[in-house]
N, C-alpha and C. Protein backbone atom coordinates (compact mmCIF):
# COMPACT_ATOMS: atom_id res chain seq x y z
N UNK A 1 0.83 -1.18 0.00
CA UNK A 1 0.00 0.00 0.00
C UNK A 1 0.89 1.25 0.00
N UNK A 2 0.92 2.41 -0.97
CA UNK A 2 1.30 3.52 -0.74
C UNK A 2 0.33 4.37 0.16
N UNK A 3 1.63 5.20 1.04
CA UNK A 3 1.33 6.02 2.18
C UNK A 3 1.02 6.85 2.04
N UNK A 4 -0.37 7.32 2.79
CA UNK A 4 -0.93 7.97 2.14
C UNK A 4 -0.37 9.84 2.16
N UNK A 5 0.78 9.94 2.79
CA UNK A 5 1.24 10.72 2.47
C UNK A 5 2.41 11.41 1.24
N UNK A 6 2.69 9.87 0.74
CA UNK A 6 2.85 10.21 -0.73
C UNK A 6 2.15 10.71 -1.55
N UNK A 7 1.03 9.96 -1.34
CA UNK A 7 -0.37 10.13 -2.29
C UNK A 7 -0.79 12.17 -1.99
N UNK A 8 -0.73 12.07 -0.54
CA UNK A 8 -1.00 13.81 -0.74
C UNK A 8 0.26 14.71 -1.22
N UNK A 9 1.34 14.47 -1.29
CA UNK A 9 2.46 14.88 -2.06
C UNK A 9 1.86 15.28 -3.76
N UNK A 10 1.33 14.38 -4.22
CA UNK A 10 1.02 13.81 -5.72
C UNK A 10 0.01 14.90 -5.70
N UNK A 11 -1.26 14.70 -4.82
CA UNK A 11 -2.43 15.31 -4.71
C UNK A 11 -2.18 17.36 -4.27
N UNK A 12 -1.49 17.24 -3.60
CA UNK A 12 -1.20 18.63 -3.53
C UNK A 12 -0.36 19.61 -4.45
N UNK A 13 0.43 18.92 -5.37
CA UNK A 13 1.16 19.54 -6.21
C UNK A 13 0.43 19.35 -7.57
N UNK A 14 -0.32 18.71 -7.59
CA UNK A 14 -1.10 18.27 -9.03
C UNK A 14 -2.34 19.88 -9.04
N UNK A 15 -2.73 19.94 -7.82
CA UNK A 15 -3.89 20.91 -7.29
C UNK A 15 -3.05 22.31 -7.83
N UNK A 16 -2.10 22.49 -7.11
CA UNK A 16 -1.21 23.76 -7.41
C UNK A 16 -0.89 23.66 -8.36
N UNK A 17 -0.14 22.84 -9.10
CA UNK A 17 0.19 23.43 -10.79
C UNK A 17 -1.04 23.81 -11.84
N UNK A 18 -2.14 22.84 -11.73
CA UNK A 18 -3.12 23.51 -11.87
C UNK A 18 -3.86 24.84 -11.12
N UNK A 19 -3.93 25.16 -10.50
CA UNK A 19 -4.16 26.52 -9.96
C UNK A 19 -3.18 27.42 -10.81
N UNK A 20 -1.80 27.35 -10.60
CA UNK A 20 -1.12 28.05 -11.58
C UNK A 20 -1.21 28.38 -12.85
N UNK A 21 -1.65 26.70 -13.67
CA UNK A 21 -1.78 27.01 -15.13
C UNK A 21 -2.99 27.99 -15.02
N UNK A 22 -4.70 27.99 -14.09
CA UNK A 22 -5.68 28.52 -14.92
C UNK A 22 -5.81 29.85 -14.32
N UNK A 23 -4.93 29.90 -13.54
CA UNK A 23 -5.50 31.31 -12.27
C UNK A 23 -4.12 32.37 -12.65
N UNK A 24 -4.38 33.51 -11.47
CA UNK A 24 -3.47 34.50 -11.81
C UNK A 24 -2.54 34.11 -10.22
N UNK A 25 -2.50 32.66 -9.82
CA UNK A 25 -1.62 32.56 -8.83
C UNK A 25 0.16 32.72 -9.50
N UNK A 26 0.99 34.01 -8.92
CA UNK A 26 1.93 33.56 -9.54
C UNK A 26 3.39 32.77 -8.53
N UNK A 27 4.37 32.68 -9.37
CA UNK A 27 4.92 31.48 -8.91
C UNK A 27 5.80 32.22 -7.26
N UNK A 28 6.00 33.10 -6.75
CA UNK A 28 6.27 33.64 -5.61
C UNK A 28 4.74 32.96 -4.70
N UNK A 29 3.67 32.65 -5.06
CA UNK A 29 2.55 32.13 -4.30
C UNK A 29 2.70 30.55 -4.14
N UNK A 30 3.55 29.79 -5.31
CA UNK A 30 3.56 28.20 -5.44
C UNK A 30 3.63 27.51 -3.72
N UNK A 31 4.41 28.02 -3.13
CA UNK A 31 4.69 27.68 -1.93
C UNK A 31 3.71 27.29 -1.30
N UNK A 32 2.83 28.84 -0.85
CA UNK A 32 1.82 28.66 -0.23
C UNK A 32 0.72 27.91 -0.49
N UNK A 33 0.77 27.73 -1.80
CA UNK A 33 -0.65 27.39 -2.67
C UNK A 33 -0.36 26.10 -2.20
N UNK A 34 0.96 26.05 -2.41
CA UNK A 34 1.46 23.91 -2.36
C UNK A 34 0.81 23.59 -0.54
N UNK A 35 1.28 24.23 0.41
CA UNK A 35 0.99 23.93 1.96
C UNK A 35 -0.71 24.46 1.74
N UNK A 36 -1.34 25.16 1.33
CA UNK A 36 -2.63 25.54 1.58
C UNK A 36 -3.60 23.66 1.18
N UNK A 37 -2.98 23.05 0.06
CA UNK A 37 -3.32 21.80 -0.49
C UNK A 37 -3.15 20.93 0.51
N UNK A 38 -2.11 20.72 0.88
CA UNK A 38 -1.57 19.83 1.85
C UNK A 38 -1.92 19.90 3.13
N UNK A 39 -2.42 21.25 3.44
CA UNK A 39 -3.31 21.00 4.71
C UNK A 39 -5.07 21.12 4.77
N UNK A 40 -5.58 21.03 3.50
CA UNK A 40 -6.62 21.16 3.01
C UNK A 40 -7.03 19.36 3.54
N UNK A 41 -8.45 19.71 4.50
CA UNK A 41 -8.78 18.12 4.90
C UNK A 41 -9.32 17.62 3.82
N UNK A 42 -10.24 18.08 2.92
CA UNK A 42 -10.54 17.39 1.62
C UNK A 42 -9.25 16.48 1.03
N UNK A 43 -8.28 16.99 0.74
CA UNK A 43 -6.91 16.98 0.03
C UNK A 43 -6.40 15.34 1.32
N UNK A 44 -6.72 16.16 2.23
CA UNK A 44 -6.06 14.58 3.49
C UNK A 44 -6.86 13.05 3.02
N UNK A 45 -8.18 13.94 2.87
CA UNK A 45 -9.17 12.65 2.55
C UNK A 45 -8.90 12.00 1.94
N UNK A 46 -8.45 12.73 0.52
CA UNK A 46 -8.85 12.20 -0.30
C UNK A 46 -7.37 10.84 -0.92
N UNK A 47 -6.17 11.56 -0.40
CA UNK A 47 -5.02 11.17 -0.24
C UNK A 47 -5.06 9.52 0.49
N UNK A 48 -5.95 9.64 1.68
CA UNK A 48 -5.71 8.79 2.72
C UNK A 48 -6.81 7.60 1.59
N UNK A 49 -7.89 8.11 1.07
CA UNK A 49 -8.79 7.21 -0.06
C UNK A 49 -7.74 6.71 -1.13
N UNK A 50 -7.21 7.28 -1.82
CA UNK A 50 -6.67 6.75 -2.80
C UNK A 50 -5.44 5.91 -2.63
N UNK A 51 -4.49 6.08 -1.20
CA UNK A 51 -4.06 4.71 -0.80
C UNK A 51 -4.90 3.26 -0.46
N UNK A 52 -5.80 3.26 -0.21
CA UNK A 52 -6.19 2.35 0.09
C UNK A 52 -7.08 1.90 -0.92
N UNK A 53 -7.89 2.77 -2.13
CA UNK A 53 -8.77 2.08 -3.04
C UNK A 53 -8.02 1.51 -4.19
N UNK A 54 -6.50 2.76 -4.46
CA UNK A 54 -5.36 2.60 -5.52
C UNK A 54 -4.73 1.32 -5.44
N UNK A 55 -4.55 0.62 -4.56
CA UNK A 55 -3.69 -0.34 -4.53
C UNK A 55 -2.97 -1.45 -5.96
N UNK A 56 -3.47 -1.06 -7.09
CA UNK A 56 -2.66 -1.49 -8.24
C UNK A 56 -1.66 -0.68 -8.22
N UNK A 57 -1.04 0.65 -7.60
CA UNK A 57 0.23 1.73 -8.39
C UNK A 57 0.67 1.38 -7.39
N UNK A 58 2.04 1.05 -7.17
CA UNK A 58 3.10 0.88 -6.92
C UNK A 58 3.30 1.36 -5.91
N UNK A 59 4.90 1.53 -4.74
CA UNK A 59 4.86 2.73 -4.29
C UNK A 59 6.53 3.86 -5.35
N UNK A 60 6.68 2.75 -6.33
CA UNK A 60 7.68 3.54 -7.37
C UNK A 60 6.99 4.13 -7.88
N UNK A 61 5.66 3.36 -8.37
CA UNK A 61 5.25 4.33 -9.54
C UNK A 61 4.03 5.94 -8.88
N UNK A 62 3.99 5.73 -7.62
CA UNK A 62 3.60 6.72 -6.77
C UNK A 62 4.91 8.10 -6.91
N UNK A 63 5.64 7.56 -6.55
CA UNK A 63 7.08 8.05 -6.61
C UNK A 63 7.29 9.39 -8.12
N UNK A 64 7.01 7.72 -9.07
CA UNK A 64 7.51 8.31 -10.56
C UNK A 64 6.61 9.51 -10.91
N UNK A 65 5.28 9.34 -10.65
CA UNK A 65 4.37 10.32 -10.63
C UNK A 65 4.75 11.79 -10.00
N UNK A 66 5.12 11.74 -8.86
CA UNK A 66 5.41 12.61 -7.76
C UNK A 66 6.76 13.71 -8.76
N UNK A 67 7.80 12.30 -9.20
CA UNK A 67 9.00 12.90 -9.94
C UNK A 67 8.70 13.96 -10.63
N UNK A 68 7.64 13.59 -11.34
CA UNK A 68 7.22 14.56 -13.26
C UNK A 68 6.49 15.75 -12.43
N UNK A 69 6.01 15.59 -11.57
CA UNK A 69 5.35 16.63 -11.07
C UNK A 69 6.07 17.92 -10.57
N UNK A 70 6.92 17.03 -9.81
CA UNK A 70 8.26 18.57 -9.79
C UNK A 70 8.95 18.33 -10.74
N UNK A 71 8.98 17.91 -11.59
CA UNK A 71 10.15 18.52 -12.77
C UNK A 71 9.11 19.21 -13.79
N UNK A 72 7.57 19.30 -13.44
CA UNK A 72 6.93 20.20 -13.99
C UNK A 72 7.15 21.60 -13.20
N UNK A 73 6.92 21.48 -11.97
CA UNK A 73 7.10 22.41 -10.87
C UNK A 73 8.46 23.10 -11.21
N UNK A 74 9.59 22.81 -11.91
CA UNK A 74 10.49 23.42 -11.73
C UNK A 74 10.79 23.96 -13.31
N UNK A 75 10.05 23.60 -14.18
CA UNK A 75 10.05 23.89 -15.49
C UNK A 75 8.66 25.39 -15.37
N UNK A 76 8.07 25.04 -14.89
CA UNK A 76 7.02 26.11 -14.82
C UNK A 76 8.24 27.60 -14.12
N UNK A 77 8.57 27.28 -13.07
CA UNK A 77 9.45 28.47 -12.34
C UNK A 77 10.51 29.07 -13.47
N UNK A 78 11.48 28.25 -14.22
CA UNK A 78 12.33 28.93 -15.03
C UNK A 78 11.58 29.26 -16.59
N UNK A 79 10.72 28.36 -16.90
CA UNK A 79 10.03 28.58 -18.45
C UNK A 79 8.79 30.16 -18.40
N UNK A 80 8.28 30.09 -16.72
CA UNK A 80 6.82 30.83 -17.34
C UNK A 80 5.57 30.25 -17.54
N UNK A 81 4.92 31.20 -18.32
CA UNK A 81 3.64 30.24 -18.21
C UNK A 81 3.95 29.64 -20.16
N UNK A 82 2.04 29.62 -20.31
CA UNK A 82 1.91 29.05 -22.19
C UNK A 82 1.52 28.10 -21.72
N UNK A 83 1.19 27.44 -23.18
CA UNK A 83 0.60 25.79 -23.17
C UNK A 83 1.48 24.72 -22.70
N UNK A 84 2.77 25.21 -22.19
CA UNK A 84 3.38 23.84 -22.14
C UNK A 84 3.54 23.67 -20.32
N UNK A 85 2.70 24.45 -20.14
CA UNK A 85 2.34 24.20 -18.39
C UNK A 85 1.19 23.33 -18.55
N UNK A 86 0.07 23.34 -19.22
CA UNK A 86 -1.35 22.75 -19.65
C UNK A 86 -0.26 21.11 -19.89
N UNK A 87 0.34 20.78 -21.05
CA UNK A 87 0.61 20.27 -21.47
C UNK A 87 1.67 19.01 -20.25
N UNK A 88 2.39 19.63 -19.86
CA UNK A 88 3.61 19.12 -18.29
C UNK A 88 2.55 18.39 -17.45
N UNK A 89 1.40 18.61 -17.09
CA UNK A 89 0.34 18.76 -16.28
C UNK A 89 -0.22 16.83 -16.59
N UNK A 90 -1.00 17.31 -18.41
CA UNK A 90 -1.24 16.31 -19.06
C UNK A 90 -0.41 14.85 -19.03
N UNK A 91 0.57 15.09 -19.49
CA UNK A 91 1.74 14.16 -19.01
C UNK A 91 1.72 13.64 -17.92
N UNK A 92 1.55 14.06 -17.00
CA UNK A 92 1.66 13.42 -15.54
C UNK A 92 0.34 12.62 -15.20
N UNK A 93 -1.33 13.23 -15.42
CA UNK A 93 -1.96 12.31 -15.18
C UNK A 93 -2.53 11.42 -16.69
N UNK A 94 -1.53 11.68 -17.59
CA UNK A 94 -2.00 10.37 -18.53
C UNK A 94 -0.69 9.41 -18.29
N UNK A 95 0.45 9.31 -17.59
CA UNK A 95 0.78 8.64 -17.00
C UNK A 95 0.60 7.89 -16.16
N UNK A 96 -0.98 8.54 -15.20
CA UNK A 96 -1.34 7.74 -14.31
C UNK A 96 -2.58 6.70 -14.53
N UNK A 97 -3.02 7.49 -15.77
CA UNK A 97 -3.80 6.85 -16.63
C UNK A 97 -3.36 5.50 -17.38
N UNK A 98 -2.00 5.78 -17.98
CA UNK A 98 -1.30 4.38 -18.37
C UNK A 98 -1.15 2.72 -17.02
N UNK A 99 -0.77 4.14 -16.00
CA UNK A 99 -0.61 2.88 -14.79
C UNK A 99 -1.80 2.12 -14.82
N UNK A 100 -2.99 2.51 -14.48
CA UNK A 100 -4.07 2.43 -13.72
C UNK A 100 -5.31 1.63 -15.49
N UNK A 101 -4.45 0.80 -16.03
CA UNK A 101 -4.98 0.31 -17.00
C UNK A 101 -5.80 1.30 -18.28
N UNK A 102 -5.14 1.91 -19.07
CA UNK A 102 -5.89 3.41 -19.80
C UNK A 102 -7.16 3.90 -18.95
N UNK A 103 -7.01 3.83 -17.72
CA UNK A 103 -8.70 4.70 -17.41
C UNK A 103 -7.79 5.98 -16.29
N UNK A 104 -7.82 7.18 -16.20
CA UNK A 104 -7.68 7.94 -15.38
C UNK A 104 -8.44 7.38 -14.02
N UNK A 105 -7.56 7.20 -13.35
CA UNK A 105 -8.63 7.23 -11.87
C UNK A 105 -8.64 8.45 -11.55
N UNK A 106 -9.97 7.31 -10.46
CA UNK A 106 -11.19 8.85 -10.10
C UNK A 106 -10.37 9.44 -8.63
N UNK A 107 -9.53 9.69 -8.84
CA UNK A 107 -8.89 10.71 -7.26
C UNK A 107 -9.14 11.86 -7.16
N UNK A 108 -9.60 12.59 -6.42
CA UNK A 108 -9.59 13.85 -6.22
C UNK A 108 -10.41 14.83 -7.54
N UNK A 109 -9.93 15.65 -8.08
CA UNK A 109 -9.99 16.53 -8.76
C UNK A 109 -9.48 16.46 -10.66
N UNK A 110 -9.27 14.91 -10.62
CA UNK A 110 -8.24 14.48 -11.54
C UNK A 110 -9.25 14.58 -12.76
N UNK A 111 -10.20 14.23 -13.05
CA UNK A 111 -11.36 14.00 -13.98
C UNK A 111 -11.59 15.56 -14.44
N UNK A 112 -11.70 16.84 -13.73
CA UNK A 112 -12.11 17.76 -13.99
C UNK A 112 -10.86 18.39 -14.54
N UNK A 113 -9.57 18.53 -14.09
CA UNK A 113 -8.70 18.99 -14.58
C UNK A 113 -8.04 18.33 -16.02
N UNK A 114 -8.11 17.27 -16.12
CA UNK A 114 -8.31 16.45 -17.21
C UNK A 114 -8.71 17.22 -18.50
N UNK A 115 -10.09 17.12 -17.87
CA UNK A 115 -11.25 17.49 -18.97
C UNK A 115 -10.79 18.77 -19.01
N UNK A 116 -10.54 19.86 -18.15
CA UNK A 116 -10.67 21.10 -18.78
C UNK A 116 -9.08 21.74 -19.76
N UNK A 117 -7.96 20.82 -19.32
CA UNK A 117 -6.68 20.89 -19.94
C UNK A 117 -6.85 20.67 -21.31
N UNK A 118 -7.67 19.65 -21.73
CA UNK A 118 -7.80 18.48 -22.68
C UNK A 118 -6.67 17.49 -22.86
N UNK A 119 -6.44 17.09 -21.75
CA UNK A 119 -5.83 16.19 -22.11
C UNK A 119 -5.34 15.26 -22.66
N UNK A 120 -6.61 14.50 -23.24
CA UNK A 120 -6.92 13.71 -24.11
C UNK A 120 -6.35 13.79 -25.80
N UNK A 121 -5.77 15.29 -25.86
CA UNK A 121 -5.64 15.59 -26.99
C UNK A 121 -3.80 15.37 -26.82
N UNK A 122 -3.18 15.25 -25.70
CA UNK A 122 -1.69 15.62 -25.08
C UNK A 122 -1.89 13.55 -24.98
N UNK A 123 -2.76 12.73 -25.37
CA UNK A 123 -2.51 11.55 -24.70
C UNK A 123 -1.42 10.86 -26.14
């Protein structure tokens, strides 16, 4: 079983880079935005759910997920914004989509950000 504080690692930085790509949060706010997630009890919930319903992903491929996420996180800080924040984003949960047998799981917020990135078009 991955812990479910990996899982809010994944879940809180996935929340914030999205906030970043659609909002006028800018990246002097990432910080806060990242701890505002992470102590968000929804965000605990939902973290502490998806260890225990997820149990096909790994705790590498929890990990590998987590990886792309800050090396989006750190491409966003030196690149800026544009589509290739939308795009960094995509990558990461159609990766999790690959894990999790081609279906995006249903965690958190993942379905809506999905849909509104288009992901589907980045798959």
């Amino acid at each position: 079983m991955v812990p479910p504080d990996l899982w809010l690692e994944v879940l809180s930085w996935v929340k914030t880079l999205f906030e970043l790509t659609k909002s006028s949060v800018d990246l002097l706010d990432l910080e806060r935005t990242h701890q505002k997630y992470r102590r968000d009890p929804e965000t605990i919930r939902e973290a502490r759910r998806a260890s225990v319903q997820f149990q096909t992903f790994s705790e590498a491929e929890v990990e590998s997920l987590l990886d792309r996420i800050q090396g989006c996180r750190d491409r966003f800080i030196s690149q800026g914004g544009g589509a290739d924040r939308a795009r960094c984003i995509c990558s990461v949960l159609n990766e999790a989509r690959a894990g999790n047998g081609g279906e995006l799981p249903l965690i958190d917020d993942w379905r809506k950000i999905y849909d509104q990135l288009a992901c589907a078009s980045h798959a």
